[in-house]
C-alpha atoms as a PDB file:
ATOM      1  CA  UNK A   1      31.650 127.189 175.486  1.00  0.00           C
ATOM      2  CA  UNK A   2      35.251 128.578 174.804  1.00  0.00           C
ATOM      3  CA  UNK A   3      36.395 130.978 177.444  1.00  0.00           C
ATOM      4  CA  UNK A   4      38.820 132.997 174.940  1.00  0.00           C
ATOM      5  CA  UNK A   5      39.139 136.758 175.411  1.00  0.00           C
ATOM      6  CA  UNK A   6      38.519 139.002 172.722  1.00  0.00           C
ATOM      7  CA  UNK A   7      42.475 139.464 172.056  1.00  0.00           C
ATOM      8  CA  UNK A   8      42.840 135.517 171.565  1.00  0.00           C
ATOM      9  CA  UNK A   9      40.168 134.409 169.066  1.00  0.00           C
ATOM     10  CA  UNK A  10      42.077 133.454 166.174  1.00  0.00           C
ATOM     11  CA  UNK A  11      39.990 135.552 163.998  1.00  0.00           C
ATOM     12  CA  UNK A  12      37.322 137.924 165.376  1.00  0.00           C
ATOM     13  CA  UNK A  13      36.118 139.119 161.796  1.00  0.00           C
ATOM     14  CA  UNK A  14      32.599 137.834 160.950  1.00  0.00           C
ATOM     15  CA  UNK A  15      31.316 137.458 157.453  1.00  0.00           C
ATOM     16  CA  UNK A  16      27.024 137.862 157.449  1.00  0.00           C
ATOM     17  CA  UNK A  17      25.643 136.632 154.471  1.00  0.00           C
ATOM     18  CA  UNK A  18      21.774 137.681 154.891  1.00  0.00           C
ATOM     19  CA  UNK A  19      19.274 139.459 152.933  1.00  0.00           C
ATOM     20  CA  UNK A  20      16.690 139.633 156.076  1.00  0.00           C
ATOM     21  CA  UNK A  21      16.922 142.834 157.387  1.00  0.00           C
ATOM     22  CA  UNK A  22      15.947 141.829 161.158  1.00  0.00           C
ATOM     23  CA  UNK A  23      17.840 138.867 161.048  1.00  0.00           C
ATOM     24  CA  UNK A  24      20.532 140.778 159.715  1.00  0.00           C
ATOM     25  CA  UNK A  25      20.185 143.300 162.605  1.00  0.00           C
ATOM     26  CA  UNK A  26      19.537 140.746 165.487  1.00  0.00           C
ATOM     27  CA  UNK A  27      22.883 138.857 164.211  1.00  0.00           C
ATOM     28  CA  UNK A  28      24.996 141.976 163.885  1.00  0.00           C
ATOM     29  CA  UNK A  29      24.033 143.660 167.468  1.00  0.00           C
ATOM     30  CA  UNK A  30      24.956 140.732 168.808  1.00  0.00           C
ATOM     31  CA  UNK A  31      27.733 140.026 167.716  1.00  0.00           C
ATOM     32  CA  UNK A  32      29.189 143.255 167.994  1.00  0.00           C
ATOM     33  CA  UNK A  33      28.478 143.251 171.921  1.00  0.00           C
ATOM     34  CA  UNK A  34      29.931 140.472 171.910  1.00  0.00           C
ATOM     35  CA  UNK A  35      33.584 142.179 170.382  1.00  0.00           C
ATOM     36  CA  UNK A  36      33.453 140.403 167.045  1.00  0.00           C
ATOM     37  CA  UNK A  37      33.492 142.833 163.607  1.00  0.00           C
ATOM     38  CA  UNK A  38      30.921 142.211 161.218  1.00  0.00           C
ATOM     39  CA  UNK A  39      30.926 142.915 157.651  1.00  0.00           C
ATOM     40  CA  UNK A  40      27.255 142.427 155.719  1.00  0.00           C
ATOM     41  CA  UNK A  41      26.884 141.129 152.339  1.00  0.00           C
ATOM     42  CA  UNK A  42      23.171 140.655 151.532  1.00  0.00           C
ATOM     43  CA  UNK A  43      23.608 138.343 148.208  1.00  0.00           C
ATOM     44  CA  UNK A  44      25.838 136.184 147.168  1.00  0.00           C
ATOM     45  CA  UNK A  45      27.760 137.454 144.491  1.00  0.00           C
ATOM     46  CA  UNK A  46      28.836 140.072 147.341  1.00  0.00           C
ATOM     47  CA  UNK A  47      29.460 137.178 149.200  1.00  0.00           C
ATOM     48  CA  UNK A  48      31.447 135.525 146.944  1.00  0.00           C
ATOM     49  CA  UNK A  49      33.571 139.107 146.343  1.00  0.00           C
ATOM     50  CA  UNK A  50      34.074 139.589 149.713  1.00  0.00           C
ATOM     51  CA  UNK A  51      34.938 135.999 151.285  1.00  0.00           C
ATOM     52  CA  UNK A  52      38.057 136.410 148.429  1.00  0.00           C
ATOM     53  CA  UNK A  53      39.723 137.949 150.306  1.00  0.00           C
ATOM     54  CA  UNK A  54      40.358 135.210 152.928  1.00  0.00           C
ATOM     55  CA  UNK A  55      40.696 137.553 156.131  1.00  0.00           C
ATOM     56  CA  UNK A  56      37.030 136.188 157.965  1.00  0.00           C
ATOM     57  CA  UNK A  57      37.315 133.801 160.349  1.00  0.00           C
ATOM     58  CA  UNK A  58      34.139 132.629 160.351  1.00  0.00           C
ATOM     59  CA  UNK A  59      31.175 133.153 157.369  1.00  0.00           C
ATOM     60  CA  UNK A  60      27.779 132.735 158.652  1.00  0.00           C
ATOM     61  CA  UNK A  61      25.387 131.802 155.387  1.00  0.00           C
ATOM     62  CA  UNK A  62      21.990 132.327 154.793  1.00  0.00           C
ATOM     63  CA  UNK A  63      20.126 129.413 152.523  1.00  0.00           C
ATOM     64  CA  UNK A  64      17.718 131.409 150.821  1.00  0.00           C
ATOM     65  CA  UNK A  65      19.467 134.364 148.541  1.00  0.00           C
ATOM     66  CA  UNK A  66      17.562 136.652 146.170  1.00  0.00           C
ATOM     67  CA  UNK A  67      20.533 135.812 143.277  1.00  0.00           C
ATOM     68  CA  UNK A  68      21.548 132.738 144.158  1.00  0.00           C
ATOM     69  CA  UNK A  69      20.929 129.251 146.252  1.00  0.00           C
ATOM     70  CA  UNK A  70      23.298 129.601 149.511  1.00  0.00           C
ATOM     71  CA  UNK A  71      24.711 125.856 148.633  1.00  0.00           C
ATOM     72  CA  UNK A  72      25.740 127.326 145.240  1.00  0.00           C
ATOM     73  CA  UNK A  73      27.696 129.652 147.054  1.00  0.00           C
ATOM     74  CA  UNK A  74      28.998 128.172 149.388  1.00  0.00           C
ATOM     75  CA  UNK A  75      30.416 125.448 146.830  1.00  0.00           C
ATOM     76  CA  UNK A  76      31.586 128.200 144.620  1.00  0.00           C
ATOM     77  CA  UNK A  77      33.782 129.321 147.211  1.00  0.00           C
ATOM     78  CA  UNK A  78      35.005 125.760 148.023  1.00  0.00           C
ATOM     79  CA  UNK A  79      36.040 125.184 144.613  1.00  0.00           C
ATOM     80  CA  UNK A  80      37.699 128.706 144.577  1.00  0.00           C
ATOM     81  CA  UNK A  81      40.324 127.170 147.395  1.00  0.00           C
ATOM     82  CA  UNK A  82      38.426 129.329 150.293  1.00  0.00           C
ATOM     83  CA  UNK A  83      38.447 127.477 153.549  1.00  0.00           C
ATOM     84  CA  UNK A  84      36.682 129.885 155.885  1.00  0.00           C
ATOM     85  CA  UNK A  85      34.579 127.655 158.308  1.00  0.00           C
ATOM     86  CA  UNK A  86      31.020 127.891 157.081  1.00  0.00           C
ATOM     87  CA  UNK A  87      27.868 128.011 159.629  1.00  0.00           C
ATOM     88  CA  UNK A  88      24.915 127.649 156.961  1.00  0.00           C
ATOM     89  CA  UNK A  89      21.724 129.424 158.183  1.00  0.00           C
ATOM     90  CA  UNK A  90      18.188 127.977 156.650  1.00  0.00           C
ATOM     91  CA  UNK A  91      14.263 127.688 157.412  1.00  0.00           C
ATOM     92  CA  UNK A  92      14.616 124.280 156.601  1.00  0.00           C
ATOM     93  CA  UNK A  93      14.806 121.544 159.066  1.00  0.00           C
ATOM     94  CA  UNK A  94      15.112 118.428 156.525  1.00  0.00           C
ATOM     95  CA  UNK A  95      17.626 116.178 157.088  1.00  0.00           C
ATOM     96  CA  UNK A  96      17.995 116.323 153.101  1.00  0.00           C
ATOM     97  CA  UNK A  97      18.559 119.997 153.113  1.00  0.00           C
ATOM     98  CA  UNK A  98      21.122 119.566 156.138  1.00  0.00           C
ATOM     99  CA  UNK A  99      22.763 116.697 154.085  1.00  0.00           C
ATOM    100  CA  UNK A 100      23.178 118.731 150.905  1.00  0.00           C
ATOM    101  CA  UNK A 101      24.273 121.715 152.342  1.00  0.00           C
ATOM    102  CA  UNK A 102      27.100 119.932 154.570  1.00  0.00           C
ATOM    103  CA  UNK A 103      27.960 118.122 151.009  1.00  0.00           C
ATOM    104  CA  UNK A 104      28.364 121.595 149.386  1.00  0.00           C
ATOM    105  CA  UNK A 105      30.973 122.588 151.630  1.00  0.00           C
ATOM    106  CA  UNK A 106      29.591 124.169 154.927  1.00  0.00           C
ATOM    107  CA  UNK A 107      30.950 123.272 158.221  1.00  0.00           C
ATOM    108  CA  UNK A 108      27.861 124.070 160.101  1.00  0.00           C
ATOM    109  CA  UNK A 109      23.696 124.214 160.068  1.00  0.00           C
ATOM    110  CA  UNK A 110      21.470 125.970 162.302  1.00  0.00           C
ATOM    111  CA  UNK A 111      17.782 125.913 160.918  1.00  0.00           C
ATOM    112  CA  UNK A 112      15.782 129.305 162.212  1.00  0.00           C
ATOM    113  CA  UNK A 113      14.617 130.390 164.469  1.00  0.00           C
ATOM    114  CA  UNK A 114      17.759 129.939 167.055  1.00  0.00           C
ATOM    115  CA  UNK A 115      19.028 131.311 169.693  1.00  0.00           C
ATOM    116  CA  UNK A 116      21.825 133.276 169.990  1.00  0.00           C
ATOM    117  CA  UNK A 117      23.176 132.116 172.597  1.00  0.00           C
ATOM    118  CA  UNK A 118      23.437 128.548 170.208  1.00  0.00           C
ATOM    119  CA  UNK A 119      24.864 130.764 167.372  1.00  0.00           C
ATOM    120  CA  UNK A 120      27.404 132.332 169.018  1.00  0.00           C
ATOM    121  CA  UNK A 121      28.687 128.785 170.670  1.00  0.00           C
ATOM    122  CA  UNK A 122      28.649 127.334 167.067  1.00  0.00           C
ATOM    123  CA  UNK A 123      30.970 130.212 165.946  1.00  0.00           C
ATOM    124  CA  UNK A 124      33.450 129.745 168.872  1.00  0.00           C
ATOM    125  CA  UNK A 125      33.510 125.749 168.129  1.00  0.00           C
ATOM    126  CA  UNK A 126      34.433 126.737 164.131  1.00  0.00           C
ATOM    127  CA  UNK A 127      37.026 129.018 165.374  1.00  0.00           C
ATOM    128  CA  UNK A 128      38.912 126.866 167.687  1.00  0.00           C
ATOM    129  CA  UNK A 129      38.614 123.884 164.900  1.00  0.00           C
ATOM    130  CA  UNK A 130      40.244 125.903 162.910  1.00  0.00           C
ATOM    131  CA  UNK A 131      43.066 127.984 164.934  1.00  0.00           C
ATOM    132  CA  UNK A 132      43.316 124.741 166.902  1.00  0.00           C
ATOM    133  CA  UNK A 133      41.900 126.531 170.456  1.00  0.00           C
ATOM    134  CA  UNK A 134      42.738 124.744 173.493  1.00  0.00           C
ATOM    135  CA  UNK A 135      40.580 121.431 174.312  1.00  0.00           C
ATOM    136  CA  UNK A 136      41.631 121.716 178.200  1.00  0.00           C
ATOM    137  CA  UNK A 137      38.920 121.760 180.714  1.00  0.00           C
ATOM    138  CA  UNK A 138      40.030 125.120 182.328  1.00  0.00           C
ATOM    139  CA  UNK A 139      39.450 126.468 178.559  1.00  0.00           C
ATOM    140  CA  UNK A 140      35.500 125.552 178.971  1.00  0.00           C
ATOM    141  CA  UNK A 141      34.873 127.575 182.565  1.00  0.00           C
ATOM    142  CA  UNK A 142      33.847 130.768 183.144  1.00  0.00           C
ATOM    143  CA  UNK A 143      34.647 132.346 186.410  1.00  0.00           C
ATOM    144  CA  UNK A 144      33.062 135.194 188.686  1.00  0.00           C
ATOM    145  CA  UNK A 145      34.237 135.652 192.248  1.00  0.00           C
ATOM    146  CA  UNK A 146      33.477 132.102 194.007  1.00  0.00           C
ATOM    147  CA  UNK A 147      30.794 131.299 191.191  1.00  0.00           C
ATOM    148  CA  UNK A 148      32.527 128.645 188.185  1.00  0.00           C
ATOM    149  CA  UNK A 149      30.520 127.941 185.244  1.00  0.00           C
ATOM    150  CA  UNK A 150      31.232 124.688 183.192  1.00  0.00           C
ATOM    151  CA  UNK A 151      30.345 124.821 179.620  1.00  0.00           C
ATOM    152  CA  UNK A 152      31.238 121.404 178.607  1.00  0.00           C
ATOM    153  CA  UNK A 153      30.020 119.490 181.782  1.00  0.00           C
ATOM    154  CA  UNK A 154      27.411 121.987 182.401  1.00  0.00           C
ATOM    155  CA  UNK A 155      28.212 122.043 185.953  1.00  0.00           C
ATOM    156  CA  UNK A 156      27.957 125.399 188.310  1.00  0.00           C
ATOM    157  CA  UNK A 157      29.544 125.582 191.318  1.00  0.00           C
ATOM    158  CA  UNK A 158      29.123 128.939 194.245  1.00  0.00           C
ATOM    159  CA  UNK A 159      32.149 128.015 196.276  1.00  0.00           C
ATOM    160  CA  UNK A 160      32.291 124.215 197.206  1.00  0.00           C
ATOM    161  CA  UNK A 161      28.515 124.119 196.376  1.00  0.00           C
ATOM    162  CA  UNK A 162      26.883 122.119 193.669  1.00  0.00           C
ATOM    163  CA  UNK A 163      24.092 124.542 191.827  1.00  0.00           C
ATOM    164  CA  UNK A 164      21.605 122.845 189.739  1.00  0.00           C
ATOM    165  CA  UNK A 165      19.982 124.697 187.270  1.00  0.00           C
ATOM    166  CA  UNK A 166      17.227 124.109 184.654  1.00  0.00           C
ATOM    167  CA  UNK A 167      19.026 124.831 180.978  1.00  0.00           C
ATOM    168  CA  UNK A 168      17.253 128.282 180.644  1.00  0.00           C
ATOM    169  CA  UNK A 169      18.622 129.034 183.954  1.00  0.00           C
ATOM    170  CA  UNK A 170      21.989 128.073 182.733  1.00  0.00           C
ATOM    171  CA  UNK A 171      22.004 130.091 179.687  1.00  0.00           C
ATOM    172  CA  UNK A 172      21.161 132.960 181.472  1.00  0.00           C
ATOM    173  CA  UNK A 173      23.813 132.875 183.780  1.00  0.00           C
ATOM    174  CA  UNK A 174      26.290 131.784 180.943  1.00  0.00           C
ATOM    175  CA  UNK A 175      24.763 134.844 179.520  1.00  0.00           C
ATOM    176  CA  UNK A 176      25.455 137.338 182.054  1.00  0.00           C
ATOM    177  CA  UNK A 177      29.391 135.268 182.918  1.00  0.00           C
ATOM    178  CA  UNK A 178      30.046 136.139 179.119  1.00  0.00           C
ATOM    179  CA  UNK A 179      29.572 139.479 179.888  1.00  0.00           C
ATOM    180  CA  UNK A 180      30.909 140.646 183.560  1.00  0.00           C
ATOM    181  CA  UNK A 181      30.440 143.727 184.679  1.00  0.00           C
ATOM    182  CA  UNK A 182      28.410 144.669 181.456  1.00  0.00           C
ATOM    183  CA  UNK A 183      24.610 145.879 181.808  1.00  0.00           C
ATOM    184  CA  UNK A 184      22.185 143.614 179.824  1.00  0.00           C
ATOM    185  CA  UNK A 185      18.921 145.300 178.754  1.00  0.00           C
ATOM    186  CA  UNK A 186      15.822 142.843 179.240  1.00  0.00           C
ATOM    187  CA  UNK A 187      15.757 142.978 174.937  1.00  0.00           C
ATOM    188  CA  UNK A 188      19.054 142.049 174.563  1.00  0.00           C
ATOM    189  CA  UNK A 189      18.708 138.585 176.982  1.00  0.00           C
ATOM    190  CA  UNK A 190      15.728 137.825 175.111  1.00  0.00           C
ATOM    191  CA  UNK A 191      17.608 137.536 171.810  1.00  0.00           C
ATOM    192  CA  UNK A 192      20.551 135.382 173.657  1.00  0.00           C
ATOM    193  CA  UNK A 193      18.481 133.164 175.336  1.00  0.00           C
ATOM    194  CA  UNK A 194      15.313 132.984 174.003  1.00  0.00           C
ATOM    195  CA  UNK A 195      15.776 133.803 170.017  1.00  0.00           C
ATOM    196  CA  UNK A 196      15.194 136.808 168.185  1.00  0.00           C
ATOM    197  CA  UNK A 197      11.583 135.685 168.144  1.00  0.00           C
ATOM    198  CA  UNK A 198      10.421 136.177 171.323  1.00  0.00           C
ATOM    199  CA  UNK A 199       7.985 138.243 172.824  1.00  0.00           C
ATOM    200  CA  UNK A 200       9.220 141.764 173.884  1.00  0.00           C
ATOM    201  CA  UNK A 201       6.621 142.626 176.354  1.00  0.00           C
ATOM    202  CA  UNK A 202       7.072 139.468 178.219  1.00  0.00           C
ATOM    203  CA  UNK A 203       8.766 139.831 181.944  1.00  0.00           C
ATOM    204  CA  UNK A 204       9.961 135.764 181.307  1.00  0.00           C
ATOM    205  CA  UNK A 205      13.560 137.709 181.660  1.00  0.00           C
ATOM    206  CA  UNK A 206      12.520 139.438 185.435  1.00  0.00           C
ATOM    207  CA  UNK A 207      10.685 135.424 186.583  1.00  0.00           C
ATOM    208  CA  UNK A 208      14.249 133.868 185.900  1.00  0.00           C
ATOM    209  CA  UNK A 209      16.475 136.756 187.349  1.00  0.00           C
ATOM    210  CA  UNK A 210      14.335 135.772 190.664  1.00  0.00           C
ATOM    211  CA  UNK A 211      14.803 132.518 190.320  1.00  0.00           C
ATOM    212  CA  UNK A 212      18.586 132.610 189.884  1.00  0.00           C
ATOM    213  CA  UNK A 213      19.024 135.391 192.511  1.00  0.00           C
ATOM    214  CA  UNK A 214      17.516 132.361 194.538  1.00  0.00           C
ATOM    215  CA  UNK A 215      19.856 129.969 193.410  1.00  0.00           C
ATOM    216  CA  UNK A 216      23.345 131.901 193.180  1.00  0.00           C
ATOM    217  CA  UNK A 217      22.547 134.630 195.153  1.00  0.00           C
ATOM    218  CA  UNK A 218      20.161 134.250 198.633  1.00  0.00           C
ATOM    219  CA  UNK A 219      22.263 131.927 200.776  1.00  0.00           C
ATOM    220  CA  UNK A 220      25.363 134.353 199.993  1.00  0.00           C
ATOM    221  CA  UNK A 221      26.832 137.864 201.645  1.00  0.00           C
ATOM    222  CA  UNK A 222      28.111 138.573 198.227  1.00  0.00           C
ATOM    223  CA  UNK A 223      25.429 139.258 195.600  1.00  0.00           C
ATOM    224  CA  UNK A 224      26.497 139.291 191.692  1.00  0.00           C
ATOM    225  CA  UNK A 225      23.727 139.608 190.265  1.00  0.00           C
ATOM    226  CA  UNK A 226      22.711 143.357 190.316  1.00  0.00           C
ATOM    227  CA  UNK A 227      19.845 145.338 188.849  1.00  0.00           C
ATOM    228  CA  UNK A 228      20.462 148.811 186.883  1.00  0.00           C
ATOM    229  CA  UNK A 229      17.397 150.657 187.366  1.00  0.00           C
ATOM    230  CA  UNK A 230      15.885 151.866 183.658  1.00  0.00           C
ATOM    231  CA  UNK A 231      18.873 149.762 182.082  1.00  0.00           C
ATOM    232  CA  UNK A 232      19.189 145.926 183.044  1.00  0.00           C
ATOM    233  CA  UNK A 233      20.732 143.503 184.714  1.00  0.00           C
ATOM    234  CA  UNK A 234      25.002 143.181 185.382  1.00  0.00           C
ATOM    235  CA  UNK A 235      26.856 140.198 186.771  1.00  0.00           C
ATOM    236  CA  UNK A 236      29.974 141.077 188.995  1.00  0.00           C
ATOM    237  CA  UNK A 237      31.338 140.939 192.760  1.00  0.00           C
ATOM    238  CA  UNK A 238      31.460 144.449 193.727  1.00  0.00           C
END
């Protein structure tokens, strides 16, 4: 995961093409929090109008439009000379469809549901393969106090101390070190971690708080993971 700050993404304008209304909403929230703009186009001859004018740095594609086939879009807009990187969004999960698409011009392919957590990752990789972000290893970790998260080798360290964690655990924390100091409702680390499709009523997000308090947390003077009462959860070393 690309450790960029908001100021350095080569491009922090987001194209949506969507015709889902919650998807449409679960993408956009998201992304916003996460200090990326987001403009909406909810067919594709919008699509096609908009991505003209070249100033997106990534467009994120739905499949299925109500005017037109996502591929023909997306292959409209390739033979129109537009190169914005293109993450193609579908309900299918055939390696045909995933083929065809890729042939028609798109960069990308996430078949729903997903996680956003995966979503977001896939738009940071487009954006660095196209501004040509740095490959370094410092560029992958994410830092809080003593505690260094690894995206590429996965690897968590509190101080000198090696931290295994299952990979739920890890995208929570990634979630939270993606966001420092920020409160986190309970709804909006189900949608990063678990998908837009998960249970709301569920307390999965409270069991693996406790069990990452445990890791990160117990054996240290300094806790960072703190709980705001009728809000959420915040990562930070205050």
């Amino acid at each position: 995961m690309s450790n960029y700050s908001n100021n350095d993404m080569p491009n922090q304008q987001i194209l949506l093409v969507e015709d889902d209304g919650r998807i449409v909403d679960f993408i956009r929230r998201g992304l916003k929090a996460d200090g990326y703009n987001v403009e909406v186009a909810n067919c594709g001859q919008d699509a096609l109008t908009l991505a003209q004018k070249d100033r997106f740095g990534v467009i994120v594609l739905d499949l299925g439009l109500p005017d037109m086939n996502g591929r023909n879009v997306c292959e409209t807009l390739r033979q129109r000379g537009v190169d914005t990187p293109i993450l193609m969004l579908t309900a299918m999960d055939a390696v045909l469809d995933k083929v065809a698409g890729l042939r028609a011009g798109a960069d990308d392919y996430m078949t729903k549901p997903f996680s956003f957590e995966e979503l977001t990752a896939r738009i940071e990789a487009l954006m660095r393969r196209r501004g040509g972000g740095e490959s370094n290893l410092a560029s992958k970790e994410l830092k809080i106090a003593d505690l260094t998260l690894n995206g590429e080798t996965h690897q968590v360290n509190r101080g000198s101390v090696s931290i295994e964690l299952t990979p739920k655990e890890f995208a929570l924390l990634e979630c939270f070190m993606r966001a420092p100091g920020r409160v986190l409702s309970r709804t909006r680390i189900l949608e990063q971690v678990w998908g837009y499709s998960a249970d709301p009523l569920t307390n999965v997000v409270d069991v693996y708080i406790r069990q990452l308090r445990r890791k990160i947390d117990d054996d240290h003077e300094i806790k960072l993971i703190k709980t705001v009462r009728g809000f959420g959860y915040k990562m930070d070393a205050a």
